[in-house]
Protein backbone atom coordinates (compact mmCIF):
# COMPACT_ATOMS: atom_id res chain seq x y z
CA UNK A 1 0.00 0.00 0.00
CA UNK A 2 1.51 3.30 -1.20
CA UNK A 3 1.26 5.66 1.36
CA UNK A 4 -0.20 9.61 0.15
CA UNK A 5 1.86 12.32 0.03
CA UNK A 6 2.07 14.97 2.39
CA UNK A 7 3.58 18.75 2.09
CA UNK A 8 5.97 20.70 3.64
CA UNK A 9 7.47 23.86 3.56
CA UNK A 10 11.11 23.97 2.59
CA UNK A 11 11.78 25.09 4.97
CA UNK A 12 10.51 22.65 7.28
CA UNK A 13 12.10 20.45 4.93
CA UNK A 14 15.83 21.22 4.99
CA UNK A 15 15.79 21.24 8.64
CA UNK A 16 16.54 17.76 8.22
CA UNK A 17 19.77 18.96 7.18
CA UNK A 18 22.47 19.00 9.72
CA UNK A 19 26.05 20.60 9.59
CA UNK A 20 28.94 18.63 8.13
CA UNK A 21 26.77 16.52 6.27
CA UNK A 22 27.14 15.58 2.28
CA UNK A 23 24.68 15.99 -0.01
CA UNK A 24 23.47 15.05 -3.36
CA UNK A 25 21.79 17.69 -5.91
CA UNK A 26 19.70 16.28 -8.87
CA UNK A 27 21.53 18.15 -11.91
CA UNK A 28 21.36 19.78 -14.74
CA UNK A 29 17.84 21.33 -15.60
CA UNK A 30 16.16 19.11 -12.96
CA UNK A 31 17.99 21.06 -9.73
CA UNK A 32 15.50 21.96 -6.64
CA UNK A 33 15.74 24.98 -6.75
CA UNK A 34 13.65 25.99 -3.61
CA UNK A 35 15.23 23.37 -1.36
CA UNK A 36 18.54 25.26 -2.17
CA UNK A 37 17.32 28.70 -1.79
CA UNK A 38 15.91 27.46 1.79
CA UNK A 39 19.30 25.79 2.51
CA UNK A 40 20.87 29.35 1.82
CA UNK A 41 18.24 30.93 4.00
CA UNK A 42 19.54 28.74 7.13
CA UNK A 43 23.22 29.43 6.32
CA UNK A 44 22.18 32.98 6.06
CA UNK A 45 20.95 32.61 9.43
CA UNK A 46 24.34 31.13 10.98
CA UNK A 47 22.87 27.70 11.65
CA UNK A 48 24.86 25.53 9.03
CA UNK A 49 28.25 25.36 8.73
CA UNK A 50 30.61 22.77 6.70
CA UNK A 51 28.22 21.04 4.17
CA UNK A 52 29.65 19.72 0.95
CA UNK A 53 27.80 19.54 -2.07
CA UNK A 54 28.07 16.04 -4.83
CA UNK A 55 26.28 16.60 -8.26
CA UNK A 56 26.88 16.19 -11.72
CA UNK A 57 26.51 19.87 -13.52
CA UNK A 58 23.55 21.96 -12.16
CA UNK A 59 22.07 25.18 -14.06
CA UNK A 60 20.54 28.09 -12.44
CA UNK A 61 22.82 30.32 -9.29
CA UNK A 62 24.78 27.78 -7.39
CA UNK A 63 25.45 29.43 -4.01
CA UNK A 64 26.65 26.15 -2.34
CA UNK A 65 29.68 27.03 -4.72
CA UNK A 66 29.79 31.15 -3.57
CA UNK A 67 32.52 32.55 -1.70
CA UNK A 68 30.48 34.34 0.44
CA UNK A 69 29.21 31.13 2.15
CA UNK A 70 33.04 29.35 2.61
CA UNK A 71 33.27 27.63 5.45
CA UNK A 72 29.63 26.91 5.18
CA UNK A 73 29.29 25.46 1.78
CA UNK A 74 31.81 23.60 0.18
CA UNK A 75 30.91 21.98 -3.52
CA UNK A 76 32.30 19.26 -4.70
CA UNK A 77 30.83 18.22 -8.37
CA UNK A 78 31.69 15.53 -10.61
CA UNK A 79 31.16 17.98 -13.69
CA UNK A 80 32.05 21.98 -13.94
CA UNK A 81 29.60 24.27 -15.24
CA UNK A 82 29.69 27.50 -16.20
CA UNK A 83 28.25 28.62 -12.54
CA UNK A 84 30.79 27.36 -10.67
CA UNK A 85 33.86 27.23 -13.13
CA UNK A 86 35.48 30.92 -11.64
CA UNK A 87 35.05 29.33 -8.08
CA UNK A 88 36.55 26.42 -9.05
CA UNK A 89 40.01 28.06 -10.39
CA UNK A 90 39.55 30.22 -7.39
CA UNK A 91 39.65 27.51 -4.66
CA UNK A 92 36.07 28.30 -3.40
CA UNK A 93 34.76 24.85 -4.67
CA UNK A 94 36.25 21.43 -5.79
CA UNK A 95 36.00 18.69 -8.70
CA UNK A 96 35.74 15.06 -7.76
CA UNK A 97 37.62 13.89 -11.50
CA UNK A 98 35.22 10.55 -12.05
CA UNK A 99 34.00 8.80 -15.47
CA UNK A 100 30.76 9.72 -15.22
CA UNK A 101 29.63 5.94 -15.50
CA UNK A 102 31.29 5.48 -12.25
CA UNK A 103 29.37 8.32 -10.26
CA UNK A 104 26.88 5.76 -8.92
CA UNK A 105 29.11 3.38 -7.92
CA UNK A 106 31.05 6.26 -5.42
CA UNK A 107 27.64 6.42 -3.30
CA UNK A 108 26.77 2.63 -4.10
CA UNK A 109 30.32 1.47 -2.96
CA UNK A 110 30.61 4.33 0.11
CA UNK A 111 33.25 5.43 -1.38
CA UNK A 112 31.23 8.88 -1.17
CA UNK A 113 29.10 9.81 1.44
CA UNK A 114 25.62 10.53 0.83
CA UNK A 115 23.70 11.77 3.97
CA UNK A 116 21.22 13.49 1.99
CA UNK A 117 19.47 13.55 -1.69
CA UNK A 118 17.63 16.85 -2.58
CA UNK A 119 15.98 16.16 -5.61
CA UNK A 120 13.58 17.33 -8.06
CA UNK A 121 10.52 15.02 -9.46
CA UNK A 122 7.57 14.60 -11.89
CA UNK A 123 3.73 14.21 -10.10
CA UNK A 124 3.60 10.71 -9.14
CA UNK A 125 1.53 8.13 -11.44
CA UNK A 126 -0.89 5.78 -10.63
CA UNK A 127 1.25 3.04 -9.33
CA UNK A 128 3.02 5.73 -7.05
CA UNK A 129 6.23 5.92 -8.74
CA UNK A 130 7.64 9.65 -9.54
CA UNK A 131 9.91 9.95 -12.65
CA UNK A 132 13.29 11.46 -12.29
CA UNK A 133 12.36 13.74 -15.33
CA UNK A 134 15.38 15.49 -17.81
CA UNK A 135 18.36 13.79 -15.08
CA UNK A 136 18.40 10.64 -13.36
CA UNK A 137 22.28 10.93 -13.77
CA UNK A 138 23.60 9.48 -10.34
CA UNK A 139 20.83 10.68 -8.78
CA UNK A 140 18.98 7.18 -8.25
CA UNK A 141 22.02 5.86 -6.43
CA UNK A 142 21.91 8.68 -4.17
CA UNK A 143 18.02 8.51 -3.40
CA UNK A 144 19.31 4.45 -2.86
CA UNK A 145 22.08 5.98 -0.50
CA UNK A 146 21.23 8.53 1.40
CA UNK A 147 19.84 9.17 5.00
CA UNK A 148 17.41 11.33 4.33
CA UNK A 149 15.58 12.22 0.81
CA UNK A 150 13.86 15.62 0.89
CA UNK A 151 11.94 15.68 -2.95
CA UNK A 152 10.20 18.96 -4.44
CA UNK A 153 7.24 17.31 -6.70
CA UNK A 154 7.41 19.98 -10.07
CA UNK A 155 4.64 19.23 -12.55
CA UNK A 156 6.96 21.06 -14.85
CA UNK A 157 9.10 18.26 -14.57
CA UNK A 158 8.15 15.77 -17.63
CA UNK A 159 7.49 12.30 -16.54
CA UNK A 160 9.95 10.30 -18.17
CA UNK A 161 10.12 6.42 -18.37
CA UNK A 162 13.00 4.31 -17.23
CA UNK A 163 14.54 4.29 -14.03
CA UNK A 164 11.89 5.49 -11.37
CA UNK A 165 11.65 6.31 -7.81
CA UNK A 166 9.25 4.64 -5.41
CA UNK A 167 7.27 7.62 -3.43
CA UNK A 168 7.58 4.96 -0.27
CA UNK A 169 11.72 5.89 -0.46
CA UNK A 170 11.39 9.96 -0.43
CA UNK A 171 11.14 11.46 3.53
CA UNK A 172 9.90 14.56 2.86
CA UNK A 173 7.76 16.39 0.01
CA UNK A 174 7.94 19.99 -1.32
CA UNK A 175 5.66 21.63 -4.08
CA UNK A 176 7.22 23.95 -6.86
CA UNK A 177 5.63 24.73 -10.02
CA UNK A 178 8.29 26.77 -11.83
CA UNK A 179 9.50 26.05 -15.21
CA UNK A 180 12.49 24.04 -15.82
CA UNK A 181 15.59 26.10 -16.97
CA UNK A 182 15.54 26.09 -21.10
CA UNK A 183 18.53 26.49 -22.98
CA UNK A 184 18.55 28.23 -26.06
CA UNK A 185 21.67 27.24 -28.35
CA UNK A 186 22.90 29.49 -30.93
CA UNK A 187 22.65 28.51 -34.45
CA UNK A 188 25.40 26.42 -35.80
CA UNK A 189 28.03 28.49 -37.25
CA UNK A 190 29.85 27.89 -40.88
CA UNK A 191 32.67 26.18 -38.81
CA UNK A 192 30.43 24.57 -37.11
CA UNK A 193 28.86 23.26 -40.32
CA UNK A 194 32.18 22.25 -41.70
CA UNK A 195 33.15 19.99 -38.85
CA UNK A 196 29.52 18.28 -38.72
CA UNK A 197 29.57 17.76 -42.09
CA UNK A 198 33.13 15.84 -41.48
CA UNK A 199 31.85 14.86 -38.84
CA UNK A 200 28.34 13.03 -40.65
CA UNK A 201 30.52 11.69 -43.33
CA UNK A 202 31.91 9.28 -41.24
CA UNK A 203 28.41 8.05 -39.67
CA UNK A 204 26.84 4.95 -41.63
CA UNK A 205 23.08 4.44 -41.94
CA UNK A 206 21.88 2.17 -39.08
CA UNK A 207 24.22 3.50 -37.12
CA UNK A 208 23.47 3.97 -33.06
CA UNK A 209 24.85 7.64 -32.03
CA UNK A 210 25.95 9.15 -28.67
CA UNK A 211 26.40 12.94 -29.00
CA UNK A 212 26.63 15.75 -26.71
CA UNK A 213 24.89 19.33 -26.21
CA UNK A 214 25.43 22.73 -28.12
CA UNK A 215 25.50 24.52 -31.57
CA UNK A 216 28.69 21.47 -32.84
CA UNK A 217 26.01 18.73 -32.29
CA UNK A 218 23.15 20.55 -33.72
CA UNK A 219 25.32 21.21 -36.76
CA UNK A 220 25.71 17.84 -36.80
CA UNK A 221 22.31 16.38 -36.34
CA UNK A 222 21.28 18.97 -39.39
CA UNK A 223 23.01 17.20 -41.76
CA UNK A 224 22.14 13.69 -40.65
CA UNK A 225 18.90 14.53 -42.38
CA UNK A 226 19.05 11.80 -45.75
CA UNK A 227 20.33 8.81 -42.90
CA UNK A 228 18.46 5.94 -42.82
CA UNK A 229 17.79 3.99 -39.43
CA UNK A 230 20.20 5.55 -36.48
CA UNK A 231 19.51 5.36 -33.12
CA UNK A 232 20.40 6.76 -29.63
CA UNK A 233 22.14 5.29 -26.84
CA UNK A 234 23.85 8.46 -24.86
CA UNK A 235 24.63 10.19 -21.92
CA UNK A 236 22.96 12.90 -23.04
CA UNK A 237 21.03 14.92 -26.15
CA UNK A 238 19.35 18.00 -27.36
CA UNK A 239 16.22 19.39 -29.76
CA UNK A 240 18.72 18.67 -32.86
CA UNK A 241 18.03 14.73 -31.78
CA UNK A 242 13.88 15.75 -31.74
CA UNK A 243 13.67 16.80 -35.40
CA UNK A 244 15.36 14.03 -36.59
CA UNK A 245 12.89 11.51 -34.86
CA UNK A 246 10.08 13.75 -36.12
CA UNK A 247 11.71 13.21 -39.89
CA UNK A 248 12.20 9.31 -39.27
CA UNK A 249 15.43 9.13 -39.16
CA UNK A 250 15.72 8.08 -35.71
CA UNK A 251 13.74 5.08 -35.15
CA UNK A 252 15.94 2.85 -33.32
CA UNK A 253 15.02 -0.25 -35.37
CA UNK A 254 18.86 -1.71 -36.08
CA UNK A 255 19.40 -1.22 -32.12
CA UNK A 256 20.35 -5.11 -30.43
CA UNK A 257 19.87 -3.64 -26.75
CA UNK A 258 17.03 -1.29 -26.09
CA UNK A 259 15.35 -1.57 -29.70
CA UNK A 260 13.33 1.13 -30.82
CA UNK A 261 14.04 3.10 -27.68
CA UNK A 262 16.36 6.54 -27.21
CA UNK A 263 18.03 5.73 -23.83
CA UNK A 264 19.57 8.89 -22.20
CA UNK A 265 20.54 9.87 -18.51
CA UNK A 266 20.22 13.84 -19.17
CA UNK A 267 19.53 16.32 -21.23
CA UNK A 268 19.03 19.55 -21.50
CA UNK A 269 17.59 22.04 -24.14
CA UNK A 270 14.16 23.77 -24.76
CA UNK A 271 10.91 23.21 -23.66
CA UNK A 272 10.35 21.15 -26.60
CA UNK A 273 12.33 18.64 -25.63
CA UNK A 274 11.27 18.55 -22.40
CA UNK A 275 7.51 18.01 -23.83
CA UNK A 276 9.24 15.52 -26.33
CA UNK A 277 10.10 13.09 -23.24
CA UNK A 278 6.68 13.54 -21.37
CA UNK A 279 5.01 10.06 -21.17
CA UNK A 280 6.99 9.05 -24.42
CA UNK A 281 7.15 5.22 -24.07
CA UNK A 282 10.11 5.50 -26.56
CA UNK A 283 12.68 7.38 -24.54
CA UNK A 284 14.15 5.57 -21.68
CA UNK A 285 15.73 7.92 -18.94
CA UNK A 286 18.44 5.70 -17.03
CA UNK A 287 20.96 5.60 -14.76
CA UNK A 288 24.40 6.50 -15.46
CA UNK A 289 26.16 3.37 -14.55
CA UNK A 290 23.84 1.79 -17.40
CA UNK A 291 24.01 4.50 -20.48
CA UNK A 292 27.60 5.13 -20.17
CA UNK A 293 28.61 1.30 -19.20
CA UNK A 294 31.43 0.46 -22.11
CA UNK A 295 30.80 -2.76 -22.27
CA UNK A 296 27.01 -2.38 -22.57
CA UNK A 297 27.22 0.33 -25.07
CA UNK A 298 29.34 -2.12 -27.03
CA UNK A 299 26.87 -4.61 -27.24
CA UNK A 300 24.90 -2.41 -30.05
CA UNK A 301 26.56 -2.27 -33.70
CA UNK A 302 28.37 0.48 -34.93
CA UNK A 303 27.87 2.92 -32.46
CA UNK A 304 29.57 6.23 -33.39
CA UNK A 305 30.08 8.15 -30.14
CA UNK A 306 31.31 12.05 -30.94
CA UNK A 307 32.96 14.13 -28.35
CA UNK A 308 34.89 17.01 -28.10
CA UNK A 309 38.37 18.46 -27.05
CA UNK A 310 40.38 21.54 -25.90
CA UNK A 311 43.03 20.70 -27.12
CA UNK A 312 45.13 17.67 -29.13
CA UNK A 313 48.63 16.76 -29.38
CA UNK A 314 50.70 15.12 -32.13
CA UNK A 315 50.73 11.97 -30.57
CA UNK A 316 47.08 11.81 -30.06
CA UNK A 317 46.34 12.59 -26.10
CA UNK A 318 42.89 14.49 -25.69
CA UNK A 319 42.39 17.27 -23.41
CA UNK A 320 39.00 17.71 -22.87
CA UNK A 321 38.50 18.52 -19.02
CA UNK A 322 41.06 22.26 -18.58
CA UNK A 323 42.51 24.73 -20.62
CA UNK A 324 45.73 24.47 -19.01
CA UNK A 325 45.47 24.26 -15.21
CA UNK A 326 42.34 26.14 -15.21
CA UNK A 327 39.38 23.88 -14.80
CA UNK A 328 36.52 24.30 -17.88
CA UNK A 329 34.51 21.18 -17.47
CA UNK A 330 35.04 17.53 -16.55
CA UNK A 331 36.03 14.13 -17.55
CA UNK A 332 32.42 13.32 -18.08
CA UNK A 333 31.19 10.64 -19.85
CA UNK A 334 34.00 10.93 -22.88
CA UNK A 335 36.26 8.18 -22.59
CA UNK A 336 33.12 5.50 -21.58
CA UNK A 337 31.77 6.09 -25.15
CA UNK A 338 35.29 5.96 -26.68
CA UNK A 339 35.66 2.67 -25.35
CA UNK A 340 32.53 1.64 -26.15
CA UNK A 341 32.54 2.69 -29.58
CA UNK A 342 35.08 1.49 -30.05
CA UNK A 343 34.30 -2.36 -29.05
CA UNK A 344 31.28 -1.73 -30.67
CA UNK A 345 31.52 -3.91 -34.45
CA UNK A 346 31.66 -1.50 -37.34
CA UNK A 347 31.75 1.62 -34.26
CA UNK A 348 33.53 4.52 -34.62
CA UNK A 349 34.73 6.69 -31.75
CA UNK A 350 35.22 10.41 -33.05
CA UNK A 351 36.61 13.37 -31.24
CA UNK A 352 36.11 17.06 -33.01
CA UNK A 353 36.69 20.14 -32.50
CA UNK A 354 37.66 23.26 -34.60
CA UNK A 355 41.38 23.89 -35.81
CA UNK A 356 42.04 27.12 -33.76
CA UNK A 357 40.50 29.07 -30.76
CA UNK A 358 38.50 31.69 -31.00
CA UNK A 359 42.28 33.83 -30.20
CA UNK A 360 43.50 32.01 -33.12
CA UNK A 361 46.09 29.99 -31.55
CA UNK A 362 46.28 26.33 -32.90
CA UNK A 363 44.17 23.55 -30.93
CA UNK A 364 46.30 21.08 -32.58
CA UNK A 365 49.92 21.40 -30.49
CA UNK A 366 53.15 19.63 -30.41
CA UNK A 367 52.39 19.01 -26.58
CA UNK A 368 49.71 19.61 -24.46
CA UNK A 369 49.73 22.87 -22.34
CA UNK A 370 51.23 22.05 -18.70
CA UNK A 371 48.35 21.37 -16.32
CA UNK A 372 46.23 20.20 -19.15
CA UNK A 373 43.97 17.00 -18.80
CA UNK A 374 44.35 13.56 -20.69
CA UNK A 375 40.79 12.30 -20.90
CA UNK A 376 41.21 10.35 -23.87
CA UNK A 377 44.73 8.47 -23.63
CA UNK A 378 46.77 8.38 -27.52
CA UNK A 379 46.50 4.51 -26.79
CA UNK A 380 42.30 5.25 -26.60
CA UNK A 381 41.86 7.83 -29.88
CA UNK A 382 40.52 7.09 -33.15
CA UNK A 383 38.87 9.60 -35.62
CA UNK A 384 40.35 13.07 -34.95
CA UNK A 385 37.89 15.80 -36.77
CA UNK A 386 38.46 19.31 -37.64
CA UNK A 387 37.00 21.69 -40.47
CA UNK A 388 39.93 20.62 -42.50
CA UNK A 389 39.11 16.87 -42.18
CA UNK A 390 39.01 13.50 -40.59
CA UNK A 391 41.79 11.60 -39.65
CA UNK A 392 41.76 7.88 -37.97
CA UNK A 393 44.85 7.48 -35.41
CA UNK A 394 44.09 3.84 -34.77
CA UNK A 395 46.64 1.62 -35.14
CA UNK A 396 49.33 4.13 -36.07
CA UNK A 397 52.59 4.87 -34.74
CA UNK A 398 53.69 8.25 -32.59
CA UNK A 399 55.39 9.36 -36.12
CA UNK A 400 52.62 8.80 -38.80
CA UNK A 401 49.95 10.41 -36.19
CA UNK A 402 51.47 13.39 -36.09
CA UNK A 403 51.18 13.79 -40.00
CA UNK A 404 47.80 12.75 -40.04
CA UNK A 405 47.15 15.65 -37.38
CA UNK A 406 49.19 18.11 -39.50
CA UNK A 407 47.32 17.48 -42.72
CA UNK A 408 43.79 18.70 -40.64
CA UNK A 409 45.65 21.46 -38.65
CA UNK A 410 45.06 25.20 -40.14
CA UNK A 411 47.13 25.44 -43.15
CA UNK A 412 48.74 28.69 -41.36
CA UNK A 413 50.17 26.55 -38.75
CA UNK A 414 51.29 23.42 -40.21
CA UNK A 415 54.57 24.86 -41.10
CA UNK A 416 55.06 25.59 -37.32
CA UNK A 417 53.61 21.77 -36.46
CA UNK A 418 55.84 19.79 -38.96
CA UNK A 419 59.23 21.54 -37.30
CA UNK A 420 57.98 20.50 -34.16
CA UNK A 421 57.60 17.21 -35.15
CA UNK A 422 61.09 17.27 -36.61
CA UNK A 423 62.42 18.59 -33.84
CA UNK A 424 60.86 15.57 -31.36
CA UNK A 425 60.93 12.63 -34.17
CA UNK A 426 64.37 13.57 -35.77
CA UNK A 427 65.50 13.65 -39.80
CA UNK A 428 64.49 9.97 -40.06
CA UNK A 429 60.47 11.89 -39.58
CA UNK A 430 60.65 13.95 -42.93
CA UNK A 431 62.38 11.37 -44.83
CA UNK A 432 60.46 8.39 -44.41
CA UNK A 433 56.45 9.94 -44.03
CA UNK A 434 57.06 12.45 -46.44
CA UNK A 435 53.26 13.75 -46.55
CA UNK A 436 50.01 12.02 -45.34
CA UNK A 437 46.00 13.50 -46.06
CA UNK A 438 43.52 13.24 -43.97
CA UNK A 439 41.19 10.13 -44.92
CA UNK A 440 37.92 12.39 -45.62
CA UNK A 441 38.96 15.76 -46.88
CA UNK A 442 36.06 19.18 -46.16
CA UNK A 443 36.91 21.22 -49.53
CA UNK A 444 34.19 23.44 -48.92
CA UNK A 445 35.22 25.20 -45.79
CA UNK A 446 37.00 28.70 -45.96
């Protein structure tokens, strides 16, 4: 017998919350908002002092991350987002690096404490169960986990199939009816258009995608448009993944695990894609330990997984986490779907990003800057993709990866790139490789 739900204040609610304690915030667009404005309200007040803060990334004002409230909040996320990236570099809050497939597994195993789980959820259904909405993430493990589980019920938040939460495990129940946090992306750019359309050269029809969030994917998704047959298994996607299931391209039918279903963990976008999810029995919302599982993703064929990077050196080694020392993001979910893909038969795993920074200093360097992040070990790296083209590292030596890299670099700084080279690999490097060209060649791009 499930038993009814009863309301509280927020108040009332986070005075379950004692000092010292840890505790887990469901991310991204799905973050309680009003539990952590009340939370702020006590600290305010002086009665909280040295809580720490575990979540994957979080929109909206993140004041458990503030440096007005040191010594009483302390955040310590698996992911950096934009709100908390300056207190970050500044020492005000902390990054836990984790593959994001093993964030469950630090509150499963105890690794992690998890006193309590603040969370945000859909209006429970008939059977009593309450949907995790846009992010079950890690989030499931910590309702599993914690002490104490203080859930705001949103009917903003879209009630998504998949991994559920029994109303019988939540302590405590707040009402909110504000709208989820939208994201708006800008429209793909021509450079974005030139590396998605490298980038969709090397997908096959039938293939079964993982892609991330932004303006790159969305470039990329645009020109998936004459594909026959893909589906989705990711951590994550975003509207550009909508129209193409509204065109049939997306139907999931070639899929061996999960047929005919889109299986996420997040996602985060407009509210279009929020309504997209809302009782659709053909998008699964999971767990991370399942979507981002290598050895489950490589149980579908030719899964192309596409990820991004800071920065890339001639050997192959992916930064994707820091520019430099300075924190931008995390390890996320990256180097699960690049081993994944990988394994995958007929799989790809492709890493992109554009030739130069916005400062027009190559992305494509003879080492990586010091303090910069390996996510993706030269060992793990396949398809490398700029505007210039795609080039496949796999199986290559240290020598003939470097020219591959070269040939996609911006033509203004391949000159500078091939002396480095020499100057690492020696005389016997020009001799013997001579020239190499990228495998799929972008003529188009300016």
């Amino acid at each position: 017998m499930k038993r009814g739900i009863k309301y509280v204040s927020a108040r009332e609610a986070v005075a379950h919350v004692k000092s010292h304690q840890h505790i887990h915030l469901g991310g991204v667009a799905n973050v309680p908002a009003i539990l952590v404005e009340a939370l702020r309200d006590r600290a305010d007040a002086g009665e909280l002092t040295d809580l720490h803060f575990h979540h994957i990334h979080t929109e909206g004002e993140a004041p458990y991350g503030q440096p007005e409230y040191e010594g009483t909040f302390f955040d310590q996320g698996f992911f950096v987002g934009a709100n908390l990236r300056k207190s970050v570099n500044a020492g005000y809050a902390d990054y836990i690096p984790v593959h994001l497939e093993e964030t469950p597994y630090m509150y499963r195993s105890g690794a992690l404490p998890c006193d309590v789980a603040m969370i945000q959820v859909s209006e429970p259904d008939a059977t009593g169960h309450v949907s995790l909405g846009t992010s079950v993430d890690c989030t499931k493990a910590a309702v599993e986990c914690a002490k104490t589980v203080l859930a705001v019920v949103n009917p903003s938040v879209p009630f998504a199939y998949g991994d559920l939460i029994d109303i019988d495990d939540i302590d405590c129940f707040v009402y909110d009816n504000r709208p989820l946090p939208t994201v708006e992306f800008p429209a793909p750019s021509a450079l974005d258009m030139a590396i998605g359309h490298n980038i969709a050269g090397l997908i096959q029809d039938g293939a079964c995608l993982q892609m991330g969030i932004g303006s790159l994917p969305n470039a990329v998704a645009m020109q998936l448009e004459g594909h026959k047959n893909l589906g989705i298994h990711s951590e994550l996607f975003s509207d550009g993944i909508v129209n193409l299931v509204e065109k049939g391209v997306i139907n999931g039918s070639l899929k061996t695990i999960d047929r005919g279903k889109i299986v996420a963990s997040f996602l985060l976008g407009g509210q279009r894609l929020y309504d997209f999810i809302d009782h659709n029995p053909d998008v699964q919302m999971r767990d991370i330990s399942y979507t981002n599982d290598p050895w489950l993703i490589a149980r579908n064929p030719n899964v192309v997984s596409v990820n991004f990077a800071t920065e890339i050196d001639l050997t192959g080694q992916v930064c994707a986490d820091s520019i430099g020392s300075r924190m931008y993001s995390g390890t996320g979910g990256q180097l699960d779907f690049v081993k994944g893909a990988r394994r995958s038969p007929g799989g790809k795993s492709i890493i992109a990003m554009p030739s130069r920074t916005k400062n027009g200093k190559s992305k494509l360097v003879p080492i990586l800057t010091p303090g910069a992040g390996v996510v993706t070990p030269r060992a793990d790296a396949q398809w490398i993709v700029t505007e210039y083209g795609a080039v496949n590292l796999y199986g290559k030596s240290l020598q003939e990866r470097a020219k591959l890299l070269i040939s996609i670099a911006h033509p203004s700084d391949r000159e500078a790139l091939e002396e480095a080279a020499f100057q690492r690999f020696g005389a016997h490097y020009k001799a013997f490789y001579g020239t190499a060209e990228p495998v799929l060649v972008n003529t188009r791009y300016e």
